[in-house]
Structures are given as structure tokens and as C-alpha cells.
Protein backbone atom coordinates (compact mmCIF):
# COMPACT_ATOMS: atom_id res chain seq x y z
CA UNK A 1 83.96 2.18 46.21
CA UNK A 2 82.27 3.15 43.09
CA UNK A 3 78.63 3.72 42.95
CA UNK A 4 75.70 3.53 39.90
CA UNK A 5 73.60 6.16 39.57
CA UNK A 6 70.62 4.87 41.85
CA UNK A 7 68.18 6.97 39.23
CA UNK A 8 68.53 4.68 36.76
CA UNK A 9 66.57 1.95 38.87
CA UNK A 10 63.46 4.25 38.68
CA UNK A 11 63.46 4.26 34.53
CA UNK A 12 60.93 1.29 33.51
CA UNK A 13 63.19 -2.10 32.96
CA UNK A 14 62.86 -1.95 29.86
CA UNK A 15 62.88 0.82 27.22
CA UNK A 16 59.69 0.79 24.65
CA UNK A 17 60.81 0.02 21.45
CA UNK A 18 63.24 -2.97 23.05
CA UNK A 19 60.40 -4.57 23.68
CA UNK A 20 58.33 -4.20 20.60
CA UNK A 21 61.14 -5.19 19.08
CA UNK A 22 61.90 -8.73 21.39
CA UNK A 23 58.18 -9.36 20.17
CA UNK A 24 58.50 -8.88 16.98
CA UNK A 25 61.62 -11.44 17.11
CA UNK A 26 59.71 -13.52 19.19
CA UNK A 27 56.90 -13.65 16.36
CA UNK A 28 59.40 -13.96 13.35
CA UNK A 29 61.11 -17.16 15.06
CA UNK A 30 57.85 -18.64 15.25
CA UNK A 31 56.69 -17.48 12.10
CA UNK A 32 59.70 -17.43 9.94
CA UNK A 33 57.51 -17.59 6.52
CA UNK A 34 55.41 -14.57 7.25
CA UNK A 35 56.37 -10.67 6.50
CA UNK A 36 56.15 -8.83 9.18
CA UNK A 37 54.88 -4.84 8.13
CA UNK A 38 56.19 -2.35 10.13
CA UNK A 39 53.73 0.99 11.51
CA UNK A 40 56.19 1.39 14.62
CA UNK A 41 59.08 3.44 14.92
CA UNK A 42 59.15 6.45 13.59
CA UNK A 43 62.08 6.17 11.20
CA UNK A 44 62.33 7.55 7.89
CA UNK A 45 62.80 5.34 4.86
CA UNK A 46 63.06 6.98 1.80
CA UNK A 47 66.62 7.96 0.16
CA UNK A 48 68.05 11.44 0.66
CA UNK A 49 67.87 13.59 -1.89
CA UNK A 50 69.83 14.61 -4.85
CA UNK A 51 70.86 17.93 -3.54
CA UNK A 52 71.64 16.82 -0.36
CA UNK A 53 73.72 13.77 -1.87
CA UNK A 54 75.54 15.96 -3.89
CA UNK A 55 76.53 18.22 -1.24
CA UNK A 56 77.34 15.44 1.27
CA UNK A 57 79.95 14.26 -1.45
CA UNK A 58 81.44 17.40 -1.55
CA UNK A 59 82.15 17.10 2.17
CA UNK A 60 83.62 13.88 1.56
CA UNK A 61 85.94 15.53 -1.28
CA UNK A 62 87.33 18.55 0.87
CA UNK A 63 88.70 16.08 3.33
CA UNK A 64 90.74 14.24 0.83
CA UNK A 65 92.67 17.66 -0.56
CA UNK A 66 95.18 18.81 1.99
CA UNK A 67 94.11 22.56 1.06
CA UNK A 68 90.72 21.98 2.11
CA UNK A 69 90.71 19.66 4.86
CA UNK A 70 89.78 20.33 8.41
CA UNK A 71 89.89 19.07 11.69
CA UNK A 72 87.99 20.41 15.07
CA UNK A 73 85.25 22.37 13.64
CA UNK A 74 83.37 25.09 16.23
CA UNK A 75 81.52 23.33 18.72
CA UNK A 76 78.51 25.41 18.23
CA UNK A 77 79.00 24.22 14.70
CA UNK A 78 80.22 25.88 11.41
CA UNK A 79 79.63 29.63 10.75
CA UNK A 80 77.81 29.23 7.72
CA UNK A 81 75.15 26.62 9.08
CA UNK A 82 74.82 28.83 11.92
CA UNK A 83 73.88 31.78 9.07
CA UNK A 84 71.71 29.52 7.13
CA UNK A 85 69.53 28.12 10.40
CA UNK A 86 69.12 31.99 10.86
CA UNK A 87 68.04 32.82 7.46
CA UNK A 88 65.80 29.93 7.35
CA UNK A 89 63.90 31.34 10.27
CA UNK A 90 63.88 34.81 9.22
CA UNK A 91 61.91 33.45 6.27
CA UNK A 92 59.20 32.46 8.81
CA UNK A 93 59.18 35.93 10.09
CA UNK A 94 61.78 34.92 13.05
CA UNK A 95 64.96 37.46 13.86
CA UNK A 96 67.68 35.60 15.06
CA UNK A 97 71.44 36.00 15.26
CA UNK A 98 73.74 33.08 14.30
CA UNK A 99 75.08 33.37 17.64
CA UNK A 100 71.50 31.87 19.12
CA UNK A 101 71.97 28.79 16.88
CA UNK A 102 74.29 25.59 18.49
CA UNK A 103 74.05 23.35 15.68
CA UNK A 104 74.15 19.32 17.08
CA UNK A 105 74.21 15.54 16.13
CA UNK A 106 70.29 15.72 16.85
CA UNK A 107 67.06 16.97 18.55
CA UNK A 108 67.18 13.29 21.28
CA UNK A 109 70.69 14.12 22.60
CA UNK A 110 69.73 18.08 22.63
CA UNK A 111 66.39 17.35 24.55
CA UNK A 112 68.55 15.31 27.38
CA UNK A 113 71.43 17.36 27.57
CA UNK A 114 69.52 20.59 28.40
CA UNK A 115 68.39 19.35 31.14
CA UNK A 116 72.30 19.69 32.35
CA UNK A 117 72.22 23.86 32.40
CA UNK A 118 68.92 23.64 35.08
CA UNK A 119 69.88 23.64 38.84
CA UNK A 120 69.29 20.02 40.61
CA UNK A 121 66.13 20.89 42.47
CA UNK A 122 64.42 22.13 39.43
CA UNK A 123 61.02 20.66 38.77
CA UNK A 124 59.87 19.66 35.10
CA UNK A 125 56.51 19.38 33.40
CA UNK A 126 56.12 17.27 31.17
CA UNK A 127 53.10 15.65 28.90
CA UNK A 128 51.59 12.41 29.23
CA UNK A 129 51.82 10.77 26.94
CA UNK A 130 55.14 11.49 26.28
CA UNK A 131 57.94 10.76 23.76
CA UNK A 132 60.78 9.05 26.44
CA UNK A 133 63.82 10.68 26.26
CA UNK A 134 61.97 13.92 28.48
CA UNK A 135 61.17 12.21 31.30
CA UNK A 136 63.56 9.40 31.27
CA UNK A 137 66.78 12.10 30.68
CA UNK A 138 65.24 13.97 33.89
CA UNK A 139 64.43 10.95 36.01
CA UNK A 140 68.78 10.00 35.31
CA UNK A 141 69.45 13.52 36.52
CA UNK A 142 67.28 13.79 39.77
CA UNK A 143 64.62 16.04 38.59
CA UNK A 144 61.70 16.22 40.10
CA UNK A 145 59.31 15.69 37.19
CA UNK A 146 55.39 16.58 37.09
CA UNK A 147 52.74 15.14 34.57
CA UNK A 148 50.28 17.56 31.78
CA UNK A 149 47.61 14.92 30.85
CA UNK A 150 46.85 14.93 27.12
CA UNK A 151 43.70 13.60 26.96
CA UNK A 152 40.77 12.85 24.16
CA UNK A 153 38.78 15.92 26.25
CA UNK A 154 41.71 18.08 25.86
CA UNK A 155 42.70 17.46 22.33
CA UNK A 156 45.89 15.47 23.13
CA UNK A 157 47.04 19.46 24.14
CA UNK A 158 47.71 19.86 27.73
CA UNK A 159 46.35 23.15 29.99
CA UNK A 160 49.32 24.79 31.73
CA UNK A 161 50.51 23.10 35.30
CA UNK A 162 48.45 24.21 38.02
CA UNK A 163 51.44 24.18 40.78
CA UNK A 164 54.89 26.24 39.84
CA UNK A 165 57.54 24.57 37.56
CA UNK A 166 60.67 25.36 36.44
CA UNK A 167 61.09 23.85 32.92
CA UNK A 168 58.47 22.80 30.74
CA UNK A 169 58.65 20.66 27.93
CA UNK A 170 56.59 20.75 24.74
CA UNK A 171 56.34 18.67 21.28
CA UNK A 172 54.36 19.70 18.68
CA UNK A 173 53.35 18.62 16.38
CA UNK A 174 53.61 15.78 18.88
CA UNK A 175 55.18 12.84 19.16
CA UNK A 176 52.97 10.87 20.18
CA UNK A 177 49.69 11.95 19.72
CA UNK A 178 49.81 13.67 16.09
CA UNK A 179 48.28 16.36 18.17
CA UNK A 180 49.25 20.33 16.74
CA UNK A 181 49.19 23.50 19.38
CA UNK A 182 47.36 26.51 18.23
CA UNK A 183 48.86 30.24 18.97
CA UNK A 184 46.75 30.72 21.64
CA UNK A 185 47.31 27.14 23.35
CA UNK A 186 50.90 28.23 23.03
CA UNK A 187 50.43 32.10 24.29
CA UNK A 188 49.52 30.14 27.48
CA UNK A 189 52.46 28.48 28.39
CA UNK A 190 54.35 31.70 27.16
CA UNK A 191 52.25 33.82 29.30
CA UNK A 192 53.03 31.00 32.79
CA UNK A 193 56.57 30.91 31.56
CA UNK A 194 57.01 34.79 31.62
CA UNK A 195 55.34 34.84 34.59
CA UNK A 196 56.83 32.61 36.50
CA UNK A 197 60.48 32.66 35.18
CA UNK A 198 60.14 29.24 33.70
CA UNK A 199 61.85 28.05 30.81
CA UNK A 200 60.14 26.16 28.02
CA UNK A 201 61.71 23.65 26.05
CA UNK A 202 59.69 22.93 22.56
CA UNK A 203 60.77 20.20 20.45
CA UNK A 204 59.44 21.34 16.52
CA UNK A 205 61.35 18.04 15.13
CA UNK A 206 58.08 17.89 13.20
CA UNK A 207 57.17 21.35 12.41
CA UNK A 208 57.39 20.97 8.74
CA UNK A 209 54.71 18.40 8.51
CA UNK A 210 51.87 21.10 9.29
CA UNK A 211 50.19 22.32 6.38
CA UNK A 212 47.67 24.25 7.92
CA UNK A 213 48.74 27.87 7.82
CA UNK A 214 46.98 28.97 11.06
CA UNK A 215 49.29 26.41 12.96
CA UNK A 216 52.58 27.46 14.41
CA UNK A 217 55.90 25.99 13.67
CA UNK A 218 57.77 27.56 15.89
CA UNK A 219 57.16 28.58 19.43
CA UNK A 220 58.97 31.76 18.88
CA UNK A 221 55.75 32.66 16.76
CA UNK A 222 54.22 33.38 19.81
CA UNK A 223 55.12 36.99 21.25
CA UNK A 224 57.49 37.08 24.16
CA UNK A 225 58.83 33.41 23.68
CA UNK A 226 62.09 34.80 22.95
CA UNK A 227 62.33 35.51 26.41
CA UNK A 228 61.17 31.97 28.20
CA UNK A 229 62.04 29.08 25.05
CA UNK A 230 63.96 27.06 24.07
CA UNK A 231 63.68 25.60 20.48
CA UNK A 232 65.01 22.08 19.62
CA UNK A 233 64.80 21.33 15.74
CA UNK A 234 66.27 18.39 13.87
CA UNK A 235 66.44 17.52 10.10
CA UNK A 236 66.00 13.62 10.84
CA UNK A 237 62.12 13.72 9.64
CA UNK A 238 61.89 17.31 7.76
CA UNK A 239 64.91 15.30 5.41
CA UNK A 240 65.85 12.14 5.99
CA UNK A 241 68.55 12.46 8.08
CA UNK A 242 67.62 9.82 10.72
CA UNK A 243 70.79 8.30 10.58
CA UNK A 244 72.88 11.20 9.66
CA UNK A 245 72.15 12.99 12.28
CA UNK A 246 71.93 16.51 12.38
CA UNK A 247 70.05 19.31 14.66
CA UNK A 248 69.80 22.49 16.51
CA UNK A 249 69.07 24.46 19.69
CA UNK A 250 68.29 28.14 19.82
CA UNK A 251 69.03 29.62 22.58
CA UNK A 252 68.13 33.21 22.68
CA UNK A 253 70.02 36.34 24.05
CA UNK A 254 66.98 37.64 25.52
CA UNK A 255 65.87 34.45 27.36
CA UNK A 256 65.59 35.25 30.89
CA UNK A 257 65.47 32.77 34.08
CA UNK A 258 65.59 33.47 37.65
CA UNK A 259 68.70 34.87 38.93
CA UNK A 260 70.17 35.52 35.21
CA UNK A 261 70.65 38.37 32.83
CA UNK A 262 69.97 38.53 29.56
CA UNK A 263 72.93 36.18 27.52
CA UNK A 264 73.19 34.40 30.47
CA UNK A 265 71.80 31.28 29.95
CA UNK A 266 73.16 31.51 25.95
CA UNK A 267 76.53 31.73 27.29
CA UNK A 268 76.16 28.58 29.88
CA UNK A 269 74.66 26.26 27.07
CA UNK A 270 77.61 27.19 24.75
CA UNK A 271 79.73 26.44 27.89
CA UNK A 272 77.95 23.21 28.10
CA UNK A 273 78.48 22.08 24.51
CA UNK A 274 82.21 23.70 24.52
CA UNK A 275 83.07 21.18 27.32
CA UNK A 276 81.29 17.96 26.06
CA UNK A 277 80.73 18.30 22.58
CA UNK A 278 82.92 18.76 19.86
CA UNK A 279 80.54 19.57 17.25
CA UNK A 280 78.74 17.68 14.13
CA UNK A 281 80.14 16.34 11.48
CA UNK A 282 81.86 18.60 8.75
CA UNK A 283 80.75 16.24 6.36
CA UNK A 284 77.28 16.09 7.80
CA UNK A 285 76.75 20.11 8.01
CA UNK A 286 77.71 20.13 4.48
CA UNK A 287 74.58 18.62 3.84
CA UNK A 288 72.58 20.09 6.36
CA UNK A 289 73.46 23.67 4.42
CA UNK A 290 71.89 22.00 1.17
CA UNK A 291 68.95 21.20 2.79
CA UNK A 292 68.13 24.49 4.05
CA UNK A 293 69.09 26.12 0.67
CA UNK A 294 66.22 26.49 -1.72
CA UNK A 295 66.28 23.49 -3.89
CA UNK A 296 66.98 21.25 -0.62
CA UNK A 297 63.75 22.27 0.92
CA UNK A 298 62.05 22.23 -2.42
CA UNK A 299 62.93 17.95 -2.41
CA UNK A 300 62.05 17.82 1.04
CA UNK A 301 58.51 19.17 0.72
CA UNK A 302 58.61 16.42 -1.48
CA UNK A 303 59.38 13.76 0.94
CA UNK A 304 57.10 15.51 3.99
CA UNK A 305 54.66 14.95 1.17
CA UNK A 306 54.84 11.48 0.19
CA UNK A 307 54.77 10.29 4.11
CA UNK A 308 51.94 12.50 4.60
CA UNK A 309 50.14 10.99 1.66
CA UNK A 310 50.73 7.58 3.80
CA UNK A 311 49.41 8.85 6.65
CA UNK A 312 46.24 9.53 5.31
CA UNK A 313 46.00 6.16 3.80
CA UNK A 314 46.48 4.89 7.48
CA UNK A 315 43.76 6.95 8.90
CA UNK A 316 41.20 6.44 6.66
CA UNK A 317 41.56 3.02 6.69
CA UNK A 318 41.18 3.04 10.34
CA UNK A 319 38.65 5.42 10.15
CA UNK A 320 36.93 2.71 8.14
CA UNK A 321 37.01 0.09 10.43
CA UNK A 322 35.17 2.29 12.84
CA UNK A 323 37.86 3.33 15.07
CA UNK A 324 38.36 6.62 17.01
CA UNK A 325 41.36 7.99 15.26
CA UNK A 326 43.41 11.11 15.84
CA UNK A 327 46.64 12.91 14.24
CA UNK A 328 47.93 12.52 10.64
CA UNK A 329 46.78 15.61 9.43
CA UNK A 330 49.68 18.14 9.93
CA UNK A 331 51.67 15.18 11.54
CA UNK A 332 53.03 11.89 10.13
CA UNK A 333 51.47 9.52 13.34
CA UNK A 334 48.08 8.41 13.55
CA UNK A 335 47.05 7.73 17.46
CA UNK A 336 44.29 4.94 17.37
CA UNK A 337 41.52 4.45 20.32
CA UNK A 338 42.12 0.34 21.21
CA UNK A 339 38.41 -0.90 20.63
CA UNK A 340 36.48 -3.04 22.72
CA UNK A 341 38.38 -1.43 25.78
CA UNK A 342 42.09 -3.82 24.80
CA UNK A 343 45.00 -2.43 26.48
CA UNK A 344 48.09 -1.17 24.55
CA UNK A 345 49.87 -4.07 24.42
CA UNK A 346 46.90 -6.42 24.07
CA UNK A 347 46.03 -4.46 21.04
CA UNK A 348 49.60 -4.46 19.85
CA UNK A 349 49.91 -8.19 20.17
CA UNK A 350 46.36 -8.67 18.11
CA UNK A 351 47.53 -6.64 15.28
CA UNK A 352 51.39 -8.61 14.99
CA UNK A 353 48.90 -12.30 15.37
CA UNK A 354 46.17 -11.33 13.34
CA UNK A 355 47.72 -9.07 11.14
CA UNK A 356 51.25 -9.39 11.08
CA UNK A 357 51.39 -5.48 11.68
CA UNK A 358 53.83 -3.99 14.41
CA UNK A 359 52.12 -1.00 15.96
CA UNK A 360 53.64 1.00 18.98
CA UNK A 361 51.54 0.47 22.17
CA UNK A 362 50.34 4.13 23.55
CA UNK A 363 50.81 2.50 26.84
CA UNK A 364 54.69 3.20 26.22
CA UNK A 365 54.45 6.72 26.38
CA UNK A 366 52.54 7.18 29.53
CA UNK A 367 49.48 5.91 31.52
CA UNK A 368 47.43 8.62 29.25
CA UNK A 369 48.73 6.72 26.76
CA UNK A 370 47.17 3.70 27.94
CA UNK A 371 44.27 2.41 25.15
CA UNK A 372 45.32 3.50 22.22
CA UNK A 373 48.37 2.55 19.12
CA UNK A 374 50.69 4.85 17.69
CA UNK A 375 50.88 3.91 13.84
CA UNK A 376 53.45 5.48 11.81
CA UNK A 377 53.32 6.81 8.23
CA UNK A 378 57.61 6.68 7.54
CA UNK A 379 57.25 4.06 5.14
CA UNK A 380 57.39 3.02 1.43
CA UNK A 381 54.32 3.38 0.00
CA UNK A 382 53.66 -0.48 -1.05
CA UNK A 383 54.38 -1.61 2.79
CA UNK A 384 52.09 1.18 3.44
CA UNK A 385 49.69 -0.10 1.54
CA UNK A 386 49.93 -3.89 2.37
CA UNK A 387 49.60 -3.09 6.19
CA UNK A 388 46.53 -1.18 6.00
CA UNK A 389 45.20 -4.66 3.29
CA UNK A 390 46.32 -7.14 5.99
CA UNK A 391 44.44 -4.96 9.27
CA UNK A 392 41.28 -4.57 7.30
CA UNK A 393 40.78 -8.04 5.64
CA UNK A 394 42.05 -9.94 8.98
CA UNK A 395 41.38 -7.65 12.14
CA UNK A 396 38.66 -9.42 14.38
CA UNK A 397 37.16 -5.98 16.46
């Protein structure tokens, strides 16, 4: 007789933004004459980009010419996005061969799936708060998992585990917090990893939003990472390609784990995505090339900009209302202390009542992330603008 996967029962019953979205509905079928403005889900809203478009098209046109159609691409995805991830991170001062680059449909499915490669028993740190898909993809595959509070007194950065883990997972700039690592905060888990033949996993899906130059972007700014990290990127929020969908993993030659040699664990993620993936979208990786080329990141400094400029709209006007506000400096999120001691949710349902705002309840991410809102800044400017009017003309704190 066929069995379910008895992990599954141990994920919450019901994922986070599924239920800020059944209130929201709830709301709007009470209130079908009001607007409801949206500060939730992180998902980008402005067009792509000329370059981008342009290139995309092109994709489109090669398919309908029998002399420059193709099927199956590589898995690890097409030799000259490979070249291009490569060259973009040599500009940062990064070496890396095309070879270390396994181009994907995005940094959520990469961040489960690499859980796959890591032996059953394995245990995995993780923050809290935390964005879902790193502990609920390791609570599905048995994992023993182990919490890094990310706390006001710690800067929303977490210290290194105290007991020995396996695989550790990072985001930053992070998602939720808005919170940036430093180089040394970073040399730390570099320095445990090395140590202790752990592998970490850093998500930089927002690494273009910092614009202070002392902040890293990449973990393999950090000396030695290239032996103990992973690096997940994506181009949903550095250009729009939320629904696209287009990403990266690097996994380096030299990156050691216990019982491997070097090129080992390379060769067993491209044996991983050789057997269940069968790479992005020609069409897609098209555009993903433009992006990276000069002009492409040219317009999307421009869009990293306008968000930004949204974001500090949001936390000034929070800031104005008195609340303790964090993030949405060199991150587009703003993570808001609830006042008067609400919960998540009780907050959450105050702003849709009072201000027909939709917020995403810290609670979500974590117990840490119980008392305070994650607000968003991927929005058009004039819904910016009217959500930020609405909380601080009808708010009662």
C-alpha cells in the first residue's frame, strides 16, 4: 500500500502567504468598494526592460527558423550564460569557471533541491526568522533542522551555532529582516564552516540592492568560502524576472565536505540536475544574457533604484509614526516592531481594517519573527504612496 510522506504533517497547515491571502479575500467580500494596497509579497511589479524585451524576442524568433531552432538545451544551462554568470562575477573581483555555474528556473527551487546532495542524517541551521522554503524543504526531507535567532540585540544577524552542523543556510541581504552581513559577520561562519567541514548555503537573491560599498554581495568575498559555499542567485528581484524565472547555483571545484575531494560535490550537483532537470528555458536564458550584459544591468540599476526609492518612503513614514523600524536601506523590506506589544497577525489584521493595507505578519517566518510586519517596497510608486497616506491618516497606535 502506498504511503505519504509523514514529514509533510510537521510543515504548519497552512503556508504564509495562503493565509494572508484567504484574509485579504475574506476582507474584499466584505468590503467589495474599498482598494485594498498591497506591502506583502515580495513580487516585483514594474515591466522588464527594453534590452531584456528585445532579447527575449529574439529567443522567440530562433525557434520559429528551422536553422536556428533547438530542442534539449544543457541541463546546467547554455554555454554562453554559463560564460556571462562568470564574467559578471569576475567583475566583482570573483574567479570562477563556467563549469561552477548550473544555471536554473530560480533561487526557491535551487534552495530546496540542494538539500537533495546532503546525506539523510545531516543537521541544518537555519535563521529565525526565516524565509520558508529552508526549513520547510528540510522538514519534507527528514533533516534534522536547528534554529540561529535573529534578534533586535543581534542586528537581525545571527552568531554561528554553538553545537556542530552540517549545512548552514544564509540570506542576505535578508529576506525577512532587511538585515545586511558585514565581512567579518560572514568570515565567521566561513571560519565554523572550514572548520568543521560544513557547507554553507547563501542565498544573495538580493545582493544588488546594497549600496553600501563596505557590504558584501557575495559570500565568496570572504576568503576561503570557495571551499565551504554555496551561492544561490536569481534575477527575479535584481530584474524583474519574478515570473520568468531564471537563476543560478555555484558550486565550486574547490568546495570540500567530509569524506569528498575536491570536484566532488560539483560533480554530484550536476548529477543531481542531469537526472531531474532539464534546464531553463532557451527563450528565458536569452534574456537572462541581456541582463547581465552592460546595458541590461545599466536598466536594472534603474529598477533596484526606483523600489529602493519606495522603500525609503515606507520607512520614513513609519519612522514617523514612532515605530521601531529596521531594513530598507541596502534591502527592499522594511521589518516593523508591532507597537503596543500586538502580535503579528493582530497587527496585520489592524492595518487591512483600519487601513486597508496588507502587510506580511513576522510571525510567519518564525517565533523571532513574532511582533513585528514585513512591508514590502516592490510596488508602483502611486500604490506606494497611497499605502503609506492611508496608515498614517487612519492607524490608531
Amino acid at each position: 500500500m502506498a504511503k505519504i510522506n509523514q514529514n509533510y504533517n510537521k510543515l504548519p497547515k497552512t503556508y504564509l502567504f495562503s493565509e494572508i491571502a484567504r484574509r485579504a479575500k475574506t476582507f474584499s467580500e466584505k468590503n467589495p468598494e474599498v482598494e485594498l494596497l498591497k506591502l506583502g509579497i515580495g513580487n516585483t511589479t514594474l515591466p522588464l526592460t527594453p534590452s531584456v524585451l528585445e532579447a527575449l524576442h529574439r529567443g522567440v524568433d530562433k525557434l520559429a527558423d528551422v536553422k536556428t531552432y533547438t530542442g534539449y538545451g544543457d541541463e546546467q544551462g547554455n554555454t554562453s550564460l554559463r560564460k556571462a554568470v562568470a564574467a559578471w562575477y569576475s567583475k566583482r573581483g570573483i574567479e570562477l569557471e563556467p563549469t561552477e555555474v548550473f544555471i536554473s528556473d530560480g533561487a526557491k527551487p535551487d534552495s530546496a533541491n540542494i538539500t537533495s546532495i546532503f546525506a539523510d542524517n545531516s543537521v541544518i541551521a537555519i535563521t529565525d526568522p526565516v524565509y520558508p522554503v529552508y526549513q520547510d524543504s528540510n522538514i519534507v526531507a527528514g533533516k534534522k533542522v536547528v534554529l540561529m535567532d535573529c534578534t533586535k540585540e543581534n542586528g537581525f544577524i545571527p552568531h554561528v551555532p554553538k553545537e556542530k552542523v552540517d549545512v548552514i543556510f544564509l540570506c542576505s541581504p535578508n529576506n525577512p529582516t532587511g538585515a545586511v552581513a558585514t565581512k567579518a559577520q560572514l568570515k565567521t561562519f566561513v571560519d565554523y564552516a572550514i572548520e568543521n567541514k560544513a557547507v554553507i548555503v547563501f542565498d544573495a537573491a538580493y545582493s544588488e540592492y546594497i549600496s553600501d560599498p563596505e557590504l558584501p554581495r557575495s559570500i565568496y568575498e570572504i576568503e576561503n568560502a570557495n571551499k565551504c559555499a554555496v551561492e544561490i542567485q536569481s534575477l527575479s528581484k535584481m530584474a524583474g524576472f519574478t515570473g520568468v524565472r531564471i537563476g543560478w547555483t555555484i558550486v565550486p571545484k574547490d568546495l570540500v565536505i567530509e569524506g569528498t575531494e575536491p570536484g566532488e560535490v560539483n560533480a554530484l550537483w550536476n548529477r543531481r540536475q542531469t537526472t531531474m532537470f532539464n534546464g531553463a528555458s532557451n527563450i528565458v536564458q536569452e534574456g537572462a544574457i541581456a541582463v547581465l550584459s552592460e546595458q541590461g544591468q545599466k536598466e536594472s540599476r534603474e529598477l533596484i533604484n526606483y523600489y529602493m526609492a519606495n522603500a525609503k518612503i515606507i520607512k520614513e513614514a513609519m519612522e514617523d509614526l514612532g515605530l521601531k523600524v529596521f531594513g530598507g536601506e541596502n534591502a527592499p523590506y522594511i521589518w516593523v516592531k508591532t507597537p503596543s506589544d500586538l502580535s503579528s497577525w493582530d497587527f496585520f489584521d489592524k492595518l487591512l481594517n483600519e487601513c486597508h493595507v496588507i502587510s506580511t505578519p513576522g510571525a510567519g517566518f518564525g517565533s523571532k519573527g513574532e511582533g513585528y510586519i514585513r512591508l514590502s517596497a516592490f510596488g508602483q510608486r502611486e500604490n506606494i504612496e497611497k499605502a503609506v497616506k492611508s496608515i498614517k491618516k487612519n492607524l490608531k497606535i
